[in-house]
N, C-alpha and C. Protein backbone atom coordinates (compact mmCIF):
# COMPACT_ATOMS: atom_id res chain seq x y z
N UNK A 1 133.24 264.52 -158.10
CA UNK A 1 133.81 263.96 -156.88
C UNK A 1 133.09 262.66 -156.54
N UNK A 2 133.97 261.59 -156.47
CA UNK A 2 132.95 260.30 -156.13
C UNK A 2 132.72 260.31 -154.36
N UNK A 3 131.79 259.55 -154.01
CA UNK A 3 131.44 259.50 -152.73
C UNK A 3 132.50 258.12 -152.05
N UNK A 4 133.55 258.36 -151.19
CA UNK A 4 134.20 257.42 -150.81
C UNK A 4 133.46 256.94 -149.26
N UNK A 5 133.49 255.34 -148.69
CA UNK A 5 133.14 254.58 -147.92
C UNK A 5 133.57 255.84 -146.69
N UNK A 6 134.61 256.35 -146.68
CA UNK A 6 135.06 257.72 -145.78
C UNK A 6 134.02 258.74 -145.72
N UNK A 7 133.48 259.24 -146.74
CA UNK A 7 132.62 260.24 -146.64
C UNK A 7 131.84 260.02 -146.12
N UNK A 8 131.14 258.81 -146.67
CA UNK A 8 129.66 258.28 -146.61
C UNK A 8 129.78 258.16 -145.40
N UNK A 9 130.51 257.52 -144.35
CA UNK A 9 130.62 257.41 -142.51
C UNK A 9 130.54 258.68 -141.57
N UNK A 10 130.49 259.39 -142.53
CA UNK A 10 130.84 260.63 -141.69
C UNK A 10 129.48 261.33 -141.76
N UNK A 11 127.93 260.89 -142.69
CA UNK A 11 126.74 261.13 -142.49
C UNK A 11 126.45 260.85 -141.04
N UNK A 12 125.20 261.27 -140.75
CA UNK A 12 124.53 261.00 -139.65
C UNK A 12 123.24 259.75 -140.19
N UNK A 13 123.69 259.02 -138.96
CA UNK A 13 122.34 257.96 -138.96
C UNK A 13 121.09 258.30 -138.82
N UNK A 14 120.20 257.61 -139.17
CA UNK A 14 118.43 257.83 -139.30
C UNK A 14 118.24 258.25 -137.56
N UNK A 15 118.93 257.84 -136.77
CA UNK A 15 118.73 258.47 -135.30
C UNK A 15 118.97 259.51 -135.18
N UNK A 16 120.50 260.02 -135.48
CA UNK A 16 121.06 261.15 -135.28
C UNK A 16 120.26 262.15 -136.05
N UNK A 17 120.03 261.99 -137.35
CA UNK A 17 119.19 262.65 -137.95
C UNK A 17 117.92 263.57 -137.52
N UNK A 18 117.15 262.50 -136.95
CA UNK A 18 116.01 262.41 -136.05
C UNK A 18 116.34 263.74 -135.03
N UNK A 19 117.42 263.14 -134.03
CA UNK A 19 117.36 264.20 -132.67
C UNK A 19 117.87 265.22 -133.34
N UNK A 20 118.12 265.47 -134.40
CA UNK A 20 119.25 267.21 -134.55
C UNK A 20 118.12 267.87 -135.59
N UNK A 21 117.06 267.39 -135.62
CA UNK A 21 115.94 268.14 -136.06
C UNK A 21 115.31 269.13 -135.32
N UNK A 22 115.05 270.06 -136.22
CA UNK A 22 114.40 271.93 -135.39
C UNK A 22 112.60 271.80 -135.72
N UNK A 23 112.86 271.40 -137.09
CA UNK A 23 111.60 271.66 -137.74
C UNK A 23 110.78 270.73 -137.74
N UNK A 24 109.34 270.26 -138.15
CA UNK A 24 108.65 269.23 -138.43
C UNK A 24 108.87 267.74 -138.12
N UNK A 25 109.70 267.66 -136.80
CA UNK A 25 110.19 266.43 -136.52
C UNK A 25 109.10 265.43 -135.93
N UNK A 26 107.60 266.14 -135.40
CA UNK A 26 106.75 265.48 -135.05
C UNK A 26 106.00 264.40 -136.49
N UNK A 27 105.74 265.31 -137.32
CA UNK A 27 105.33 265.04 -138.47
C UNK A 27 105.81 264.03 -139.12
N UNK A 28 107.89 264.30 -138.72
CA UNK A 28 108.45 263.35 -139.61
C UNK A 28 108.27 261.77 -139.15
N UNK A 29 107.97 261.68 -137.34
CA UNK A 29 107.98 260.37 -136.69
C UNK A 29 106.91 259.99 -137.19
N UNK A 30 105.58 260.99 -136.91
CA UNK A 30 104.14 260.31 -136.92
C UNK A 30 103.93 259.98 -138.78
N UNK A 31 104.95 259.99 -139.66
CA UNK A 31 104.27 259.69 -140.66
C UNK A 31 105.81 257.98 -141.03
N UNK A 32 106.67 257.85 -140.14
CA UNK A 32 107.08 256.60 -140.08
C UNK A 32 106.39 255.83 -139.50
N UNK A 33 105.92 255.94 -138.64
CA UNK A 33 105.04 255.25 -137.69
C UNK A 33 104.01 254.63 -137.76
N UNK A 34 103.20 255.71 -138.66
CA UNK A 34 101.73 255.03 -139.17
C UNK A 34 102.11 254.28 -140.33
N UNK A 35 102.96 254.66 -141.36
CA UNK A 35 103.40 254.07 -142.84
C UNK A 35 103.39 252.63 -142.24
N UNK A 36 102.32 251.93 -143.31
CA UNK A 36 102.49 250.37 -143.29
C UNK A 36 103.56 250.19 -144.74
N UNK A 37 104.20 248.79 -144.64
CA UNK A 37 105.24 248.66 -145.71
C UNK A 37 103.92 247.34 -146.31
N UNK A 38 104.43 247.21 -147.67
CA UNK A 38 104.30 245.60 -148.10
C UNK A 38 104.90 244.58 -147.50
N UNK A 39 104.59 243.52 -147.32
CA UNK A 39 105.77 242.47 -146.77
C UNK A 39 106.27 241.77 -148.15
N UNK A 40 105.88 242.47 -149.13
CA UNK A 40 106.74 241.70 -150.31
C UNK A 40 107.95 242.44 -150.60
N UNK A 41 107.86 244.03 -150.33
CA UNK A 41 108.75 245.00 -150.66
C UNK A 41 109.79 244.62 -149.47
N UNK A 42 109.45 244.69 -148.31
CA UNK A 42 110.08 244.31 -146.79
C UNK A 42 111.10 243.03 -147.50
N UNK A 43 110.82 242.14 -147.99
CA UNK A 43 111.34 240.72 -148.43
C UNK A 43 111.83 241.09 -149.14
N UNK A 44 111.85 241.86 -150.52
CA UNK A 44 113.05 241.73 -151.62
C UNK A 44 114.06 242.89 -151.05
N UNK A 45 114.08 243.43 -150.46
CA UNK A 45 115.25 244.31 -149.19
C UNK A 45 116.14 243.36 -148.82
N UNK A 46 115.56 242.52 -147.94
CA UNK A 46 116.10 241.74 -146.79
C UNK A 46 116.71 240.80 -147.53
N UNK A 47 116.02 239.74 -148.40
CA UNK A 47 116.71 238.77 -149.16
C UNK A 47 118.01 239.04 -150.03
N UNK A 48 118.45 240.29 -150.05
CA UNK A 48 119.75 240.75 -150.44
C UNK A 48 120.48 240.21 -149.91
N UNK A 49 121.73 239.69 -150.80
CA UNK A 49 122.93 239.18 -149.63
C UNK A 49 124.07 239.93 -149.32
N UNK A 50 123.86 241.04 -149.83
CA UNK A 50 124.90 242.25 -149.22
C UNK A 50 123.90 243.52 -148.95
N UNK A 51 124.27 244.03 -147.58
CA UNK A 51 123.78 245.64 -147.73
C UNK A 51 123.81 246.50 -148.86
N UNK A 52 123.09 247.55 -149.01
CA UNK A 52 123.04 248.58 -149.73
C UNK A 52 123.40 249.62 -149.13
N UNK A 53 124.47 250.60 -149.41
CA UNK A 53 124.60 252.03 -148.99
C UNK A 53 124.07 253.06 -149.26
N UNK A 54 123.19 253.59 -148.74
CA UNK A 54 122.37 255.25 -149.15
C UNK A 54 122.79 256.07 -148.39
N UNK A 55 123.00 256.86 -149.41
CA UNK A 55 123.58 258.27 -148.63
C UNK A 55 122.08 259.31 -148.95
N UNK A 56 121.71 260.11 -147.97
CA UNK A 56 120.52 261.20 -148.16
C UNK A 56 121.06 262.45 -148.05
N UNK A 57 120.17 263.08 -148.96
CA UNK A 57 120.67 264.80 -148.91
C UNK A 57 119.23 265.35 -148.17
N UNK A 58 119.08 265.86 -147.32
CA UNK A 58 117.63 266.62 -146.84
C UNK A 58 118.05 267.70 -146.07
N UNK A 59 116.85 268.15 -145.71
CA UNK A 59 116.99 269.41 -144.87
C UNK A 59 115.27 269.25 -144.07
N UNK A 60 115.39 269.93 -142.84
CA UNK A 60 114.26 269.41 -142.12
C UNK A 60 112.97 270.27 -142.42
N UNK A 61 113.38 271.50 -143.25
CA UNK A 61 112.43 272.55 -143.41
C UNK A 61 111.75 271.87 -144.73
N UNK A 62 112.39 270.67 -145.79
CA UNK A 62 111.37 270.49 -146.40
C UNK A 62 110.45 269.53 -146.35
N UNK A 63 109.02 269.64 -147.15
CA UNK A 63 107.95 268.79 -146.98
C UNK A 63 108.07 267.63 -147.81
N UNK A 64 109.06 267.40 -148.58
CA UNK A 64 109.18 266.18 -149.84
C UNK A 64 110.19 265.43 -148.87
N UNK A 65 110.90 265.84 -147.80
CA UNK A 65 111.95 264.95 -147.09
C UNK A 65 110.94 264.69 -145.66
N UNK A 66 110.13 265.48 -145.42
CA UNK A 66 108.67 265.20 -144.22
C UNK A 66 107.90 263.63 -145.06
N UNK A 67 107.59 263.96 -145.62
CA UNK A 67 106.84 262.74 -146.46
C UNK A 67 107.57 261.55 -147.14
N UNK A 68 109.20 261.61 -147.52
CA UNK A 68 109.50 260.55 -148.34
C UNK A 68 110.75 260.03 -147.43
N UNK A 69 111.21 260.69 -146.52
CA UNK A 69 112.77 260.48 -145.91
C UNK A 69 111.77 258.89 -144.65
N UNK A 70 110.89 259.58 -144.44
CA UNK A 70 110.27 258.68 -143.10
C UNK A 70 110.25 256.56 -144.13
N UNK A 71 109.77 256.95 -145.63
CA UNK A 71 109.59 255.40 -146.37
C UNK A 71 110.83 255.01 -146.09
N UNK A 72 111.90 255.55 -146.33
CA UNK A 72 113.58 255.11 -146.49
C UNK A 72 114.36 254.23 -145.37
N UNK A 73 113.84 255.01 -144.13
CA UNK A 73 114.04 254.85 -142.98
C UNK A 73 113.30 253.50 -142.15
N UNK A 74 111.87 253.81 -142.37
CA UNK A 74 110.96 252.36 -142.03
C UNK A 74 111.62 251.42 -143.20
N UNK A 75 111.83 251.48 -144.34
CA UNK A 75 112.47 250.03 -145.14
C UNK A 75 113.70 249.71 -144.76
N UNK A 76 114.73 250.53 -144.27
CA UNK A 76 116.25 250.19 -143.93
C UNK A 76 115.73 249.48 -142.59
N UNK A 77 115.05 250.06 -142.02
CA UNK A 77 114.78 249.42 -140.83
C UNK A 77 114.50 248.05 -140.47
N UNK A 78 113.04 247.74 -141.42
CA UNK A 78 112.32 246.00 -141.26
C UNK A 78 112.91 245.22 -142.42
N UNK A 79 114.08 246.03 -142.95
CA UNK A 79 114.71 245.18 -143.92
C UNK A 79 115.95 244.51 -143.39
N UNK A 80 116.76 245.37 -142.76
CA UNK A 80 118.10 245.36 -141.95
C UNK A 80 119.38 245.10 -143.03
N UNK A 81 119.07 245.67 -144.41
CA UNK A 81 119.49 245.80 -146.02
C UNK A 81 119.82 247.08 -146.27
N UNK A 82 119.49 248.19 -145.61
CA UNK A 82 120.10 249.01 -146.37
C UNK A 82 120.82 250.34 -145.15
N UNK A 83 121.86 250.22 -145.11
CA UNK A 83 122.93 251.43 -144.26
C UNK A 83 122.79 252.88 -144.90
N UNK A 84 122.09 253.15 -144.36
CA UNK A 84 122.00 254.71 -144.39
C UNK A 84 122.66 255.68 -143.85
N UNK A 85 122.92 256.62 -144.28
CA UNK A 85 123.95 258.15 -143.77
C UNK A 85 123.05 259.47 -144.25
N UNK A 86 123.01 260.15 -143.74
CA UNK A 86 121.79 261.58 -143.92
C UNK A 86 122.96 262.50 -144.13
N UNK A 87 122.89 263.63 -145.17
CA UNK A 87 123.74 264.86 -144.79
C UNK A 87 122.76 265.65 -145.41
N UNK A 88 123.36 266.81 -144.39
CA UNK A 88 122.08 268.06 -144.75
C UNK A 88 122.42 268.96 -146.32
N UNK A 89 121.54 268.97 -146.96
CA UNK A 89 122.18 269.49 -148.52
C UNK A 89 123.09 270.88 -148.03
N UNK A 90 122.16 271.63 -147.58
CA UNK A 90 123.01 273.18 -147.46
C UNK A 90 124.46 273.19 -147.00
N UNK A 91 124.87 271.92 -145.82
CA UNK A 91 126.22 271.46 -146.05
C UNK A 91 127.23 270.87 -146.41
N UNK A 92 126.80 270.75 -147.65
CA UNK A 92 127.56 269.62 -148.17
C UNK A 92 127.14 269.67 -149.68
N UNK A 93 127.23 271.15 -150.48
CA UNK A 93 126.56 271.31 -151.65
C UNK A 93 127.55 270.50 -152.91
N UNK A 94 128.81 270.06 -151.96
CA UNK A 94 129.79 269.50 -153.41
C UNK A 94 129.23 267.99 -153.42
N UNK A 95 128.41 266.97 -152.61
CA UNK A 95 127.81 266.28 -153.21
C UNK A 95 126.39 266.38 -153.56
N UNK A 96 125.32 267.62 -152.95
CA UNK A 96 124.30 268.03 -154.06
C UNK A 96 124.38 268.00 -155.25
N UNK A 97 125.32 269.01 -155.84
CA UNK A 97 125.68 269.34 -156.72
C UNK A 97 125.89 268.26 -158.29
N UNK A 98 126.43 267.01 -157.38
CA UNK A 98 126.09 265.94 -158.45
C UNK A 98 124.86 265.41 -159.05
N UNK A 99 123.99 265.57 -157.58
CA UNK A 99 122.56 265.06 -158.19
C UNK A 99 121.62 266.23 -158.28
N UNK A 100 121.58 267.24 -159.30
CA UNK A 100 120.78 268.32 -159.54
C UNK A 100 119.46 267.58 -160.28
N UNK A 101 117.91 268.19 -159.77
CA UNK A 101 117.15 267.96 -160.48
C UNK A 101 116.82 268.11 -161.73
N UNK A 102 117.28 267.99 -163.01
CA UNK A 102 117.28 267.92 -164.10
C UNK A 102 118.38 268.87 -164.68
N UNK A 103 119.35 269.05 -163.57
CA UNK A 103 120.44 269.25 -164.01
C UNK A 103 120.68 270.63 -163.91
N UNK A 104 119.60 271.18 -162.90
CA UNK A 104 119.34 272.54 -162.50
C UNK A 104 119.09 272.77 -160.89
N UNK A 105 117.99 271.89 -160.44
CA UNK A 105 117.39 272.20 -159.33
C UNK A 105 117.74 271.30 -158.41
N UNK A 106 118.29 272.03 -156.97
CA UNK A 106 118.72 271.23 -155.76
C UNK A 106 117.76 271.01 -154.88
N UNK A 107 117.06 270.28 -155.64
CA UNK A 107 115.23 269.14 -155.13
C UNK A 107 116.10 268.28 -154.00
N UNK A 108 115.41 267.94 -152.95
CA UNK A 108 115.70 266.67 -151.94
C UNK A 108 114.31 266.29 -151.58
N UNK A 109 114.43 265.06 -150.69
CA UNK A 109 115.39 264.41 -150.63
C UNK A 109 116.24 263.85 -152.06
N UNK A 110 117.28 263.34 -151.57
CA UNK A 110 117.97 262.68 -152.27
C UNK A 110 118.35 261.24 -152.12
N UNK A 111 118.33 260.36 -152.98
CA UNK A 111 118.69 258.98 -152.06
C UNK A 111 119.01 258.29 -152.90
N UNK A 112 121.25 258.09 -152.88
CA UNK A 112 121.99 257.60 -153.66
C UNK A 112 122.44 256.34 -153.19
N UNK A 113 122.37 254.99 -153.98
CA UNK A 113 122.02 253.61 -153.99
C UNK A 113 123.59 253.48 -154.38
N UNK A 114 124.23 253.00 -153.45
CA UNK A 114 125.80 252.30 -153.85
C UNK A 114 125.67 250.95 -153.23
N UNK A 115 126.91 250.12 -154.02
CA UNK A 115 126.92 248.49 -153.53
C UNK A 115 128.12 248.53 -152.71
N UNK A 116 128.39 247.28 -151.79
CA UNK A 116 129.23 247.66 -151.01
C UNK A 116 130.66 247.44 -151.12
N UNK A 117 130.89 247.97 -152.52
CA UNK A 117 132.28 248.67 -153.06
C UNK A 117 132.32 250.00 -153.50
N UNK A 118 131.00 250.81 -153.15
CA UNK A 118 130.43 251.94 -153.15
C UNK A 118 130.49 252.44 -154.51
N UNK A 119 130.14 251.60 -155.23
CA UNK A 119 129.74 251.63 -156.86
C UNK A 119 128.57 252.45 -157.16
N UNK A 120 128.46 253.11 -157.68
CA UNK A 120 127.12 253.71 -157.55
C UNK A 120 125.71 252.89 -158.32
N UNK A 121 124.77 252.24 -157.83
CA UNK A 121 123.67 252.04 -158.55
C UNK A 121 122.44 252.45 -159.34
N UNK A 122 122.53 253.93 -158.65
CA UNK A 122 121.26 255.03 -159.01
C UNK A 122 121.08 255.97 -157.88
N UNK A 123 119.91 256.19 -158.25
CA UNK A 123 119.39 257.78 -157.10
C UNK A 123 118.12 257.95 -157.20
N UNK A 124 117.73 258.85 -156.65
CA UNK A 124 116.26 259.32 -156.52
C UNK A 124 116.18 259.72 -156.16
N UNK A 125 115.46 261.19 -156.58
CA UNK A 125 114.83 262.88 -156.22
C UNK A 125 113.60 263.21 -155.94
N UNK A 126 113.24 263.56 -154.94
CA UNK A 126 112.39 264.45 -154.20
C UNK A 126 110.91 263.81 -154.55
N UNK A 127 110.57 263.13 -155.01
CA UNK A 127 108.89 262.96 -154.88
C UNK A 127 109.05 261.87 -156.28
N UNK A 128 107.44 260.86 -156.30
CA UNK A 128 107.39 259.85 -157.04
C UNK A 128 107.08 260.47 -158.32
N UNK A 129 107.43 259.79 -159.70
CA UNK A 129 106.94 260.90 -160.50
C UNK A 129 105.28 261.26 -160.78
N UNK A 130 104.61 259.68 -160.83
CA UNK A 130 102.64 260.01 -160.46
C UNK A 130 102.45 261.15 -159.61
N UNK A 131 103.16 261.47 -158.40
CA UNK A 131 103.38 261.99 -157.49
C UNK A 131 103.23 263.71 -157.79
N UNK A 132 104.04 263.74 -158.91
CA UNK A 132 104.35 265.23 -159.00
C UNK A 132 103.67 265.56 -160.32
N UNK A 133 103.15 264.53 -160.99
CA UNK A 133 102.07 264.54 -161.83
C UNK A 133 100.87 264.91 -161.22
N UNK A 134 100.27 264.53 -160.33
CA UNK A 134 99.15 264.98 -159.70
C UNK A 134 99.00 266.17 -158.68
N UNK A 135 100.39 266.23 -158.14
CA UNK A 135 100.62 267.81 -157.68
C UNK A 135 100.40 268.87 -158.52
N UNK A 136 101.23 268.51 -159.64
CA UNK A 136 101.01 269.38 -160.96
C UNK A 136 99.85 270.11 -161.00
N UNK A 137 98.89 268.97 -161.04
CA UNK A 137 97.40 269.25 -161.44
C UNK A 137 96.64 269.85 -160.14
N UNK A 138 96.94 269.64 -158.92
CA UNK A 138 96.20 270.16 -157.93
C UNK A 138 96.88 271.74 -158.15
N UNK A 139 98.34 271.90 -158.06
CA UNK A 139 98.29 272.80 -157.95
C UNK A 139 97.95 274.12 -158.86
N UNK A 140 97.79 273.73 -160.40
CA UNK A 140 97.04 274.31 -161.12
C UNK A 140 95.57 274.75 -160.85
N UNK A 141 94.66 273.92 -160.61
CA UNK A 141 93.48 274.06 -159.94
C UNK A 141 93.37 274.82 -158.71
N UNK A 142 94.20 275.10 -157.84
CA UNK A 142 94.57 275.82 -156.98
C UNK A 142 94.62 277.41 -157.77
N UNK A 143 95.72 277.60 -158.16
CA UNK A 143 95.86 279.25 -159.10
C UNK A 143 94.29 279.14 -159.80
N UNK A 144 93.99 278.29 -160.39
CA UNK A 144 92.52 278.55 -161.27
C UNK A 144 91.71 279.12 -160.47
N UNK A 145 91.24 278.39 -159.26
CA UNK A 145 89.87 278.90 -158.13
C UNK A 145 90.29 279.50 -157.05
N UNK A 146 91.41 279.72 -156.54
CA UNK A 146 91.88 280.45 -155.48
C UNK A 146 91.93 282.30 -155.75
N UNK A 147 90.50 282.69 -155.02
CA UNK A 147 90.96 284.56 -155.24
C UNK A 147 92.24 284.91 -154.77
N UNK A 148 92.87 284.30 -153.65
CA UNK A 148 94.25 284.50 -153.05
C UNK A 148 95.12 284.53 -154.17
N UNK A 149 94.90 283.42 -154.79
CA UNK A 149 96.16 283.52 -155.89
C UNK A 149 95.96 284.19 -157.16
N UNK A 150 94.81 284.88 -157.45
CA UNK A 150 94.61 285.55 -158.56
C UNK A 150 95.63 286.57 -158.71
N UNK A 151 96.24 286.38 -159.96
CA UNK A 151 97.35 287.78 -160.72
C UNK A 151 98.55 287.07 -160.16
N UNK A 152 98.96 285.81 -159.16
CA UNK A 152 100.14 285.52 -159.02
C UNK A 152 100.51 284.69 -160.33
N UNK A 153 101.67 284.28 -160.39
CA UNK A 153 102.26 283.46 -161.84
C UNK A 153 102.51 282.14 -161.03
N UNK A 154 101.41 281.00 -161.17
CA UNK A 154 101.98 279.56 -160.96
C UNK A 154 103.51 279.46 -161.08
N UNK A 155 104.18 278.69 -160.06
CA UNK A 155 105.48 278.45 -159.82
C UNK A 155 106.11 279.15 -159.37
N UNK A 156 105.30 280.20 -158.59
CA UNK A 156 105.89 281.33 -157.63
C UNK A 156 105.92 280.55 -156.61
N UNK A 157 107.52 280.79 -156.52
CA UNK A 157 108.01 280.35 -154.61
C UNK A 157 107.61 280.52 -153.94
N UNK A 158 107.03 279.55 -152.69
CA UNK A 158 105.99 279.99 -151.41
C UNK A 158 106.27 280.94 -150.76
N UNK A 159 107.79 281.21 -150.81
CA UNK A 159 108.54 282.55 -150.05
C UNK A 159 108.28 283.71 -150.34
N UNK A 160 107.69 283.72 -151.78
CA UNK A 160 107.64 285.09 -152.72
C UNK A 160 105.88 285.23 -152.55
N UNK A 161 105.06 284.18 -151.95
CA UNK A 161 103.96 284.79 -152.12
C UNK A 161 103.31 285.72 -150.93
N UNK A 162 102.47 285.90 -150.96
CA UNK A 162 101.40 287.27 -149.87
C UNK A 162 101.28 286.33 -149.08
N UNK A 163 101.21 286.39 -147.22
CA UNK A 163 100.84 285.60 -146.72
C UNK A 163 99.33 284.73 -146.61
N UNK A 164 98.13 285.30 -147.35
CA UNK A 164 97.01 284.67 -147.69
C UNK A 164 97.64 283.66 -148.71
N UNK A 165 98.17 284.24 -149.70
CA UNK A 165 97.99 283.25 -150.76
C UNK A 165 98.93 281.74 -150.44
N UNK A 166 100.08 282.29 -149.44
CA UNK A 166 100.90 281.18 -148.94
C UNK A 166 99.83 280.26 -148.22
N UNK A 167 98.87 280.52 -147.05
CA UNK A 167 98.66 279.86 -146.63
C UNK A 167 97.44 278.76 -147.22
N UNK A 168 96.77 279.65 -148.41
CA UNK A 168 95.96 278.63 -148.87
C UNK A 168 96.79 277.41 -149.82
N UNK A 169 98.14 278.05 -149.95
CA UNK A 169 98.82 276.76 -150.66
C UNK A 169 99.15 275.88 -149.69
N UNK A 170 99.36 276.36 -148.63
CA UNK A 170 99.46 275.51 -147.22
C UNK A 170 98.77 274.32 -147.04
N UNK A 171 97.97 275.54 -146.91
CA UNK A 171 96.43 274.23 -146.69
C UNK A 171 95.75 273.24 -148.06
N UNK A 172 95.83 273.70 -149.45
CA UNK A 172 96.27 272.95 -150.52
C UNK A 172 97.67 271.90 -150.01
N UNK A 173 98.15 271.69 -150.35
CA UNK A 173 99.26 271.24 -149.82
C UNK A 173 99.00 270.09 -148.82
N UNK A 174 98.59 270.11 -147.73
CA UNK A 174 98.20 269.26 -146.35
C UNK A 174 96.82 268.40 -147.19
N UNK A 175 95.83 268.95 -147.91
CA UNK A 175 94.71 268.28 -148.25
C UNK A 175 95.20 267.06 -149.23
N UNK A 176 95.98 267.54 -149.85
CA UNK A 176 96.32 266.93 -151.07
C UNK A 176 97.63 265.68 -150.20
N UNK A 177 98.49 265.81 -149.69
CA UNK A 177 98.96 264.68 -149.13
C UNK A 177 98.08 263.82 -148.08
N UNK A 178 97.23 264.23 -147.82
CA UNK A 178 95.96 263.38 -147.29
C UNK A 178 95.59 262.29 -147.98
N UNK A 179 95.07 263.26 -149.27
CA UNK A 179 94.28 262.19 -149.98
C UNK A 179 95.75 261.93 -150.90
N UNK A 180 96.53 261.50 -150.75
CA UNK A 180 97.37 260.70 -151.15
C UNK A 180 98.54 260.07 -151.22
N UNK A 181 98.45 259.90 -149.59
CA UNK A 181 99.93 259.64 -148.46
C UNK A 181 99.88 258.00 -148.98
N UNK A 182 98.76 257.42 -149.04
CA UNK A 182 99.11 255.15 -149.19
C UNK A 182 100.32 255.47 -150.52
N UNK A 183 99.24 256.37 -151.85
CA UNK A 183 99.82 256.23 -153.15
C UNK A 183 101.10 256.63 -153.01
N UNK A 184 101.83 257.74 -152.62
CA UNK A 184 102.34 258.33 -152.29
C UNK A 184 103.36 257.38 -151.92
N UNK A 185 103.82 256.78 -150.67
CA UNK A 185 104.18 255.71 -150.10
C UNK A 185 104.61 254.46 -150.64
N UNK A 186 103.95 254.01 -151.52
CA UNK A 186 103.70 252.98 -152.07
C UNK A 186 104.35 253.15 -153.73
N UNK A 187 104.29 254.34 -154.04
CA UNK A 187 105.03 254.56 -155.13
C UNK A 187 106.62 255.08 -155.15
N UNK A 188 106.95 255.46 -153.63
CA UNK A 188 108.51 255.43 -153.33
C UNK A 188 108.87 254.83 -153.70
N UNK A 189 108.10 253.53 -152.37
CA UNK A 189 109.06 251.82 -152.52
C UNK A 189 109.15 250.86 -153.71
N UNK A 190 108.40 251.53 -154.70
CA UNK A 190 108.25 250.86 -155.93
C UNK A 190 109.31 251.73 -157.10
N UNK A 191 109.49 252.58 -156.68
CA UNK A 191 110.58 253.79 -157.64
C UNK A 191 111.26 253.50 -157.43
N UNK A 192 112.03 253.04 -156.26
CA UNK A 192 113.53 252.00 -155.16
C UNK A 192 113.53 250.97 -155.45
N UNK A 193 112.39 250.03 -155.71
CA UNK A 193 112.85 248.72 -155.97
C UNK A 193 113.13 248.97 -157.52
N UNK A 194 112.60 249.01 -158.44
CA UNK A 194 112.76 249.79 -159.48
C UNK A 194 114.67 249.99 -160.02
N UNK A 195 114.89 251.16 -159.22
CA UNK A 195 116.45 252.15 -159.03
C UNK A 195 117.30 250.67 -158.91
N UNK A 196 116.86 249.75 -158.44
CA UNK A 196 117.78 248.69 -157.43
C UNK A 196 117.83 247.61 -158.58
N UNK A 197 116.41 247.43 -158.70
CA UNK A 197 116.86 246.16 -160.06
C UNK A 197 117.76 246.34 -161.07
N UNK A 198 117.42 247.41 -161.72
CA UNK A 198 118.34 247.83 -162.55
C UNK A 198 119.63 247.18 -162.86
């Protein structure tokens, strides 16, 4: 199913978005807010001579749309380049469904790059890939030294674990985007400019 200029209008804006949030909406402001941009990245946005259309797939309960939906939003913003529309994945699984994470997994955010004949340019899923390279590795080290997680099987769903062992992934989890919210950040807007040159 292609995404028509119709559909795409019928998302919710980075505002609307904002107020119809339940979950982590503090988190989601205070981490637009503090995010500094490049002013070189800010500039090759803006110096576009047509908008860009992104359409987002998220949901507010996750932490990869807490951390990466807020970059999208501050660049459409100090760019005034790129028109954004939000739809929540769980409603709207017939355009999930196109962008599966490796052709399996309904990972978000999502953030599909059309020109403004709504051509499609590219996309981009849920976290940078350095990103999930080094998650990788924390979270291995995590199952290694964590007694909580001893006898669980790495890549057990946070849902499926004991509430100890959830929360030390919790708190794994929060340490580890600490120490690496700039990189983090900084390797979005570089995965987007990236998606865009193309």
């Amino acid at each position: 199913m292609t995404v028509t200029r119709e559909r795409f209008e019928q998302g919710m804006t980075p505002d609307e978005y904002r107020a119809q949030m339940t979950m982590n909406r503090e988190r989601f402001e205070e981490n637009q807010r503090t995010l500094e941009l490049n002013s070189d990245d800010v500039a090759y946005f803006a110096q576009r001579a047509q908008p860009l259309q992104v359409l987002v797939l998220a949901e507010d309960w996750c932490g990869d749309v807490i951390n990466n939906l807020p970059v999208l939003f501050k660049l459409a913003e100090a760019s005034g380049k790129l028109n954004v529309r939000v739809f929540l994945r769980d409603q709207n699984l017939d355009i999930m469904d196109q962008y599966l994470n490796r052709g399996e997994h309904r990972s978000i955010p999502v953030f599909v790059f059309f020109d403004e004949d709504f051509r499609e340019i590219g996309h981009w899923i849920e976290r940078p890939a350095l990103i999930s390279e080094l998650q990788g590795k924390h979270i291995a080290e995590l199952f290694a030294t964590s007694p909580e997680l001893a006898g669980i099987a790495p890549g057990t769903s946070p849902g499926q674990l004991p509430e100890a062992a959830r929360a030390v992934m919790q708190q794994g989890f929060m340490k580890f985007r600490a120490e690496h919210r700039v990189t983090s950040d900084r390797e979005v807007v570089r995965e987007l400019r990236e998606l865009v040159q193309r």
